[in-house]
C-alpha atoms as a PDB file:
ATOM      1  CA  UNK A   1    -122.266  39.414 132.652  1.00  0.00           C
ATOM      2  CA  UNK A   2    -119.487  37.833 134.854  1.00  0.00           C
ATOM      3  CA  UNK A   3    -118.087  34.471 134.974  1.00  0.00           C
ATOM      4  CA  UNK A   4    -120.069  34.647 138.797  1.00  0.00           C
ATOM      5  CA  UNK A   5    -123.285  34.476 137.474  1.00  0.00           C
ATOM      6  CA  UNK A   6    -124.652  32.265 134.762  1.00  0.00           C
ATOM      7  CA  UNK A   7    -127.893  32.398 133.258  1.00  0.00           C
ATOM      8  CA  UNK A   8    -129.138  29.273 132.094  1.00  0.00           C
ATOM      9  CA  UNK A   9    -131.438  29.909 128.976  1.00  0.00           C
ATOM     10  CA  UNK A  10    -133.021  26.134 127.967  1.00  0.00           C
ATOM     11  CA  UNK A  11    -134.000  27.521 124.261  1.00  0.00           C
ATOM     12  CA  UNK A  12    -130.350  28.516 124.049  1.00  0.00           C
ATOM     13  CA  UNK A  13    -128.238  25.215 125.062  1.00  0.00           C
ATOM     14  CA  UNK A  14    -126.417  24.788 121.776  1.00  0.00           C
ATOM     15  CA  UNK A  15    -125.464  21.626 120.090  1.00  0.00           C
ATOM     16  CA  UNK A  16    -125.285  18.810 122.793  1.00  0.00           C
ATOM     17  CA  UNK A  17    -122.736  15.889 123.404  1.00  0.00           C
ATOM     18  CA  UNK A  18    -124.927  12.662 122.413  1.00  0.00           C
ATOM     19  CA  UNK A  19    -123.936   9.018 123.611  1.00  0.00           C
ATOM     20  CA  UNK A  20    -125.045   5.725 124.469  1.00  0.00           C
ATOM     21  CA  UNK A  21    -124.880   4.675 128.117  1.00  0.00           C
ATOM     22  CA  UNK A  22    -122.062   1.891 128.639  1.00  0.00           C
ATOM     23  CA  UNK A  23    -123.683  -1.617 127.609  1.00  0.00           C
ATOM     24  CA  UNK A  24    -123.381  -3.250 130.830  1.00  0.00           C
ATOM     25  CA  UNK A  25    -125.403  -0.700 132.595  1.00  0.00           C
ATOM     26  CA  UNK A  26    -128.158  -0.882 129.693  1.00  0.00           C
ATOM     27  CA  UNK A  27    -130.786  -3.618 131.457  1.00  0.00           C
ATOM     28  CA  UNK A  28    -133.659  -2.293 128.820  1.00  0.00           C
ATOM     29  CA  UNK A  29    -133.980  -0.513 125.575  1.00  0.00           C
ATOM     30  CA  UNK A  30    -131.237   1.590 122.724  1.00  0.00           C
ATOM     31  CA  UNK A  31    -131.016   4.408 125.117  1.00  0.00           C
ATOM     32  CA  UNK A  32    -129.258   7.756 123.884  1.00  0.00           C
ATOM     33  CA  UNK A  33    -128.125  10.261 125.900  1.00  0.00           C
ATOM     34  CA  UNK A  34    -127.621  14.322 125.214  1.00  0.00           C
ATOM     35  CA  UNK A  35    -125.960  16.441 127.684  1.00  0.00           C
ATOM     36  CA  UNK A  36    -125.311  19.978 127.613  1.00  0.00           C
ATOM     37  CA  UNK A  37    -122.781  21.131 130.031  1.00  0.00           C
ATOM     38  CA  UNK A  38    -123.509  24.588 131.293  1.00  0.00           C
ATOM     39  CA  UNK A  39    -120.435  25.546 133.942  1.00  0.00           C
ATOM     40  CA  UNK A  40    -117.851  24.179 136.483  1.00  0.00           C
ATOM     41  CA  UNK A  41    -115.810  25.010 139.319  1.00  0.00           C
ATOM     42  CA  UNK A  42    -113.403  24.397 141.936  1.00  0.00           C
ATOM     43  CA  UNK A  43    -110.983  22.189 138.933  1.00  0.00           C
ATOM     44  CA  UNK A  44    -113.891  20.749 138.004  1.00  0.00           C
ATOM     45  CA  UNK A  45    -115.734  18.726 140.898  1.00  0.00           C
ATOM     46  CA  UNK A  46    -118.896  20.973 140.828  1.00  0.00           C
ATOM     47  CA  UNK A  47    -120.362  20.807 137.973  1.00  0.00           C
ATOM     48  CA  UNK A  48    -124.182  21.661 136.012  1.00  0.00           C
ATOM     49  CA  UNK A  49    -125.986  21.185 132.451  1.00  0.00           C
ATOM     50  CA  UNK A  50    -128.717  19.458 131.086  1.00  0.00           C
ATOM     51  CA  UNK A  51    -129.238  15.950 130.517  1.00  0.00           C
ATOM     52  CA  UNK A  52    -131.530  13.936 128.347  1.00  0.00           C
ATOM     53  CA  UNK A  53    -132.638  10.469 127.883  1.00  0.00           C
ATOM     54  CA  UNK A  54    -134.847   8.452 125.443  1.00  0.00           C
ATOM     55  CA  UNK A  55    -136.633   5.651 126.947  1.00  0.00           C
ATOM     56  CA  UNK A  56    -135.117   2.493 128.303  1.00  0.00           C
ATOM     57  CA  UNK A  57    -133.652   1.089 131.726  1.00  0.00           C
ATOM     58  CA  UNK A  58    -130.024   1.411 132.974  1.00  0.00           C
ATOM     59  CA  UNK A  59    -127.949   0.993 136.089  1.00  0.00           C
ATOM     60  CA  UNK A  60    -127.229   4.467 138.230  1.00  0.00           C
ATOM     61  CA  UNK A  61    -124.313   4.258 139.762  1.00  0.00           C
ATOM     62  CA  UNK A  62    -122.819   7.271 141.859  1.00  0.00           C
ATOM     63  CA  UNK A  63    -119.920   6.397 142.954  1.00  0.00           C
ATOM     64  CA  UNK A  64    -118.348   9.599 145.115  1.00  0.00           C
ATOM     65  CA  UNK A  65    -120.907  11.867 143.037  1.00  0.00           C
ATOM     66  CA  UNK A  66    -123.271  13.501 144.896  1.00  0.00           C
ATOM     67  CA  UNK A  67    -126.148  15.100 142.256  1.00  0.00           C
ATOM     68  CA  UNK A  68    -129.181  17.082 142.353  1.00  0.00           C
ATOM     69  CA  UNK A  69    -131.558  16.490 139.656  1.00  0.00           C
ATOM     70  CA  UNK A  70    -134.765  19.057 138.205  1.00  0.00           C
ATOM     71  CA  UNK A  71    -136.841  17.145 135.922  1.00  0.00           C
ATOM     72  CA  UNK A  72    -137.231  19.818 133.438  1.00  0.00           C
ATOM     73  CA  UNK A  73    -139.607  17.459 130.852  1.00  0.00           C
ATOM     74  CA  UNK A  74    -140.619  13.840 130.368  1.00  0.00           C
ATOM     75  CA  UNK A  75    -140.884  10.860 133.294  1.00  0.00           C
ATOM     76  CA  UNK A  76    -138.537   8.871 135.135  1.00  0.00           C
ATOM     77  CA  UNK A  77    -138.760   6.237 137.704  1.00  0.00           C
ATOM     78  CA  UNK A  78    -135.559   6.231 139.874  1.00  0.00           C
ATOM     79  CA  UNK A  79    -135.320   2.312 141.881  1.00  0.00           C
ATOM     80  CA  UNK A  80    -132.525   2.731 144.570  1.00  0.00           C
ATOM     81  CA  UNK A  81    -131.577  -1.105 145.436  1.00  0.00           C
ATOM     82  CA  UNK A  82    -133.900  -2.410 148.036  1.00  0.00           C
ATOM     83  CA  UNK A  83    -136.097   0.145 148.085  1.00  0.00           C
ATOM     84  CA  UNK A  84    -139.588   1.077 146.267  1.00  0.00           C
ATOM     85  CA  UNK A  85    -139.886   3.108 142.703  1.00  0.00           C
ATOM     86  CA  UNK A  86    -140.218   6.578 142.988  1.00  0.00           C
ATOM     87  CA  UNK A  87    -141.837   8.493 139.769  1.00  0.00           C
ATOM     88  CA  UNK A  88    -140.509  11.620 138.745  1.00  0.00           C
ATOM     89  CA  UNK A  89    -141.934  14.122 136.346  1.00  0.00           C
ATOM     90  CA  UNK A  90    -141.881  17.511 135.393  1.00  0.00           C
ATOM     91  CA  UNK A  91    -140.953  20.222 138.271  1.00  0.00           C
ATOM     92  CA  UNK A  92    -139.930  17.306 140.774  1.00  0.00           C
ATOM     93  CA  UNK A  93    -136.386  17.148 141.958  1.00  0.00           C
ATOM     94  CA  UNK A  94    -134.107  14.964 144.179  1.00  0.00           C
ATOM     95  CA  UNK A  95    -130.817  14.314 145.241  1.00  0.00           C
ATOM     96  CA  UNK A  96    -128.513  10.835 144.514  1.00  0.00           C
ATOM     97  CA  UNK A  97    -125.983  10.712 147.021  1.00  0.00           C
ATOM     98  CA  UNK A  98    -122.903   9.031 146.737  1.00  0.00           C
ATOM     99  CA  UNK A  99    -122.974   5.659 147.033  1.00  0.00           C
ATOM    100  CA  UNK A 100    -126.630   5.424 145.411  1.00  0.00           C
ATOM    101  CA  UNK A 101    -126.895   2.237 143.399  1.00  0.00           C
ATOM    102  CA  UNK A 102    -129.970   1.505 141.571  1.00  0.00           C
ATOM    103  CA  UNK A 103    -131.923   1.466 138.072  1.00  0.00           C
ATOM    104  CA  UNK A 104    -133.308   4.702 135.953  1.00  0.00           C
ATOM    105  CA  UNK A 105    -136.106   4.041 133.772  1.00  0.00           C
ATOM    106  CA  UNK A 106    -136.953   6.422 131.683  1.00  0.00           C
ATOM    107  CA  UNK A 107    -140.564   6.020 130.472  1.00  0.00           C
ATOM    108  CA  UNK A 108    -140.928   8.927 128.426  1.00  0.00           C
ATOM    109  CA  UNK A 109    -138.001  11.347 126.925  1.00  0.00           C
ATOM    110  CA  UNK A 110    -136.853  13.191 130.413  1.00  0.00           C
ATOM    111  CA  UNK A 111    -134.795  15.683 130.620  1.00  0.00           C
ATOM    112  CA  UNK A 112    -133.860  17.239 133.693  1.00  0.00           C
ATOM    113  CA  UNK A 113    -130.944  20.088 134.933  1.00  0.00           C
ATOM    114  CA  UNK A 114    -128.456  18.465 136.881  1.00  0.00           C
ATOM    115  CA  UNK A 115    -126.015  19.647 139.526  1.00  0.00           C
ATOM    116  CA  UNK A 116    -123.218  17.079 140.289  1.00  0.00           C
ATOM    117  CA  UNK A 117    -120.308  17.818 143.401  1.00  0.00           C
END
């Protein structure tokens, strides 16, 4: 297989890259954080992987990112300031813009495949 086509396989991610969100973002809960990072391009401002989350609430800031999310697993509701919750479970997806400020609250374990550019 070429470097032009990648096969994501989600039984085959490999060992991921675990952290804590940074404290001032965390509003609820000892969240930790595993990411697998799958590919990138163009230097490095597209990029994809997988992403999980244990339960808890934090800030979502995107800044210039613009990111589309496939909840893979697990439930999320996404707050974007001044605006309702929206709940998000397995097989939904969505797009942050950049810009997007708001909370993530994980409710149960999510994990979702993300695409950020």
């Amino acid at each position: 297989m070429s470097d032009l086509h990648i096969t994501i396989r989600l039984d085959q991610l490999g060992e991921p890259r675990e952290y804590r969100p940074p404290a001032e973002r965390v509003l609820e809960g000892d969240i930790i954080c595993r990411n697998w990072d799958i590919d990138s391009a163009k230097d490095g401002k597209v990029r994809a992987g997988v992403f999980e989350s244990t339960p808890g609430v934090n800030r979502s800031i995107k800044g210039e990112t613009w990111e589309f999310c496939l909840i893979l697993s697990g439930v999320a509701e996404i707050t974007e300031d001044g605006q309702a919750p929206v709940t998000y479970r397995a097989g939904d997806s969505f797009i942050m813009k950049p810009g997007y400020l708001g909370t993530w609250r994980t409710i149960e374990t999510v994990r979702k495949l993300w695409i950020t550019a």
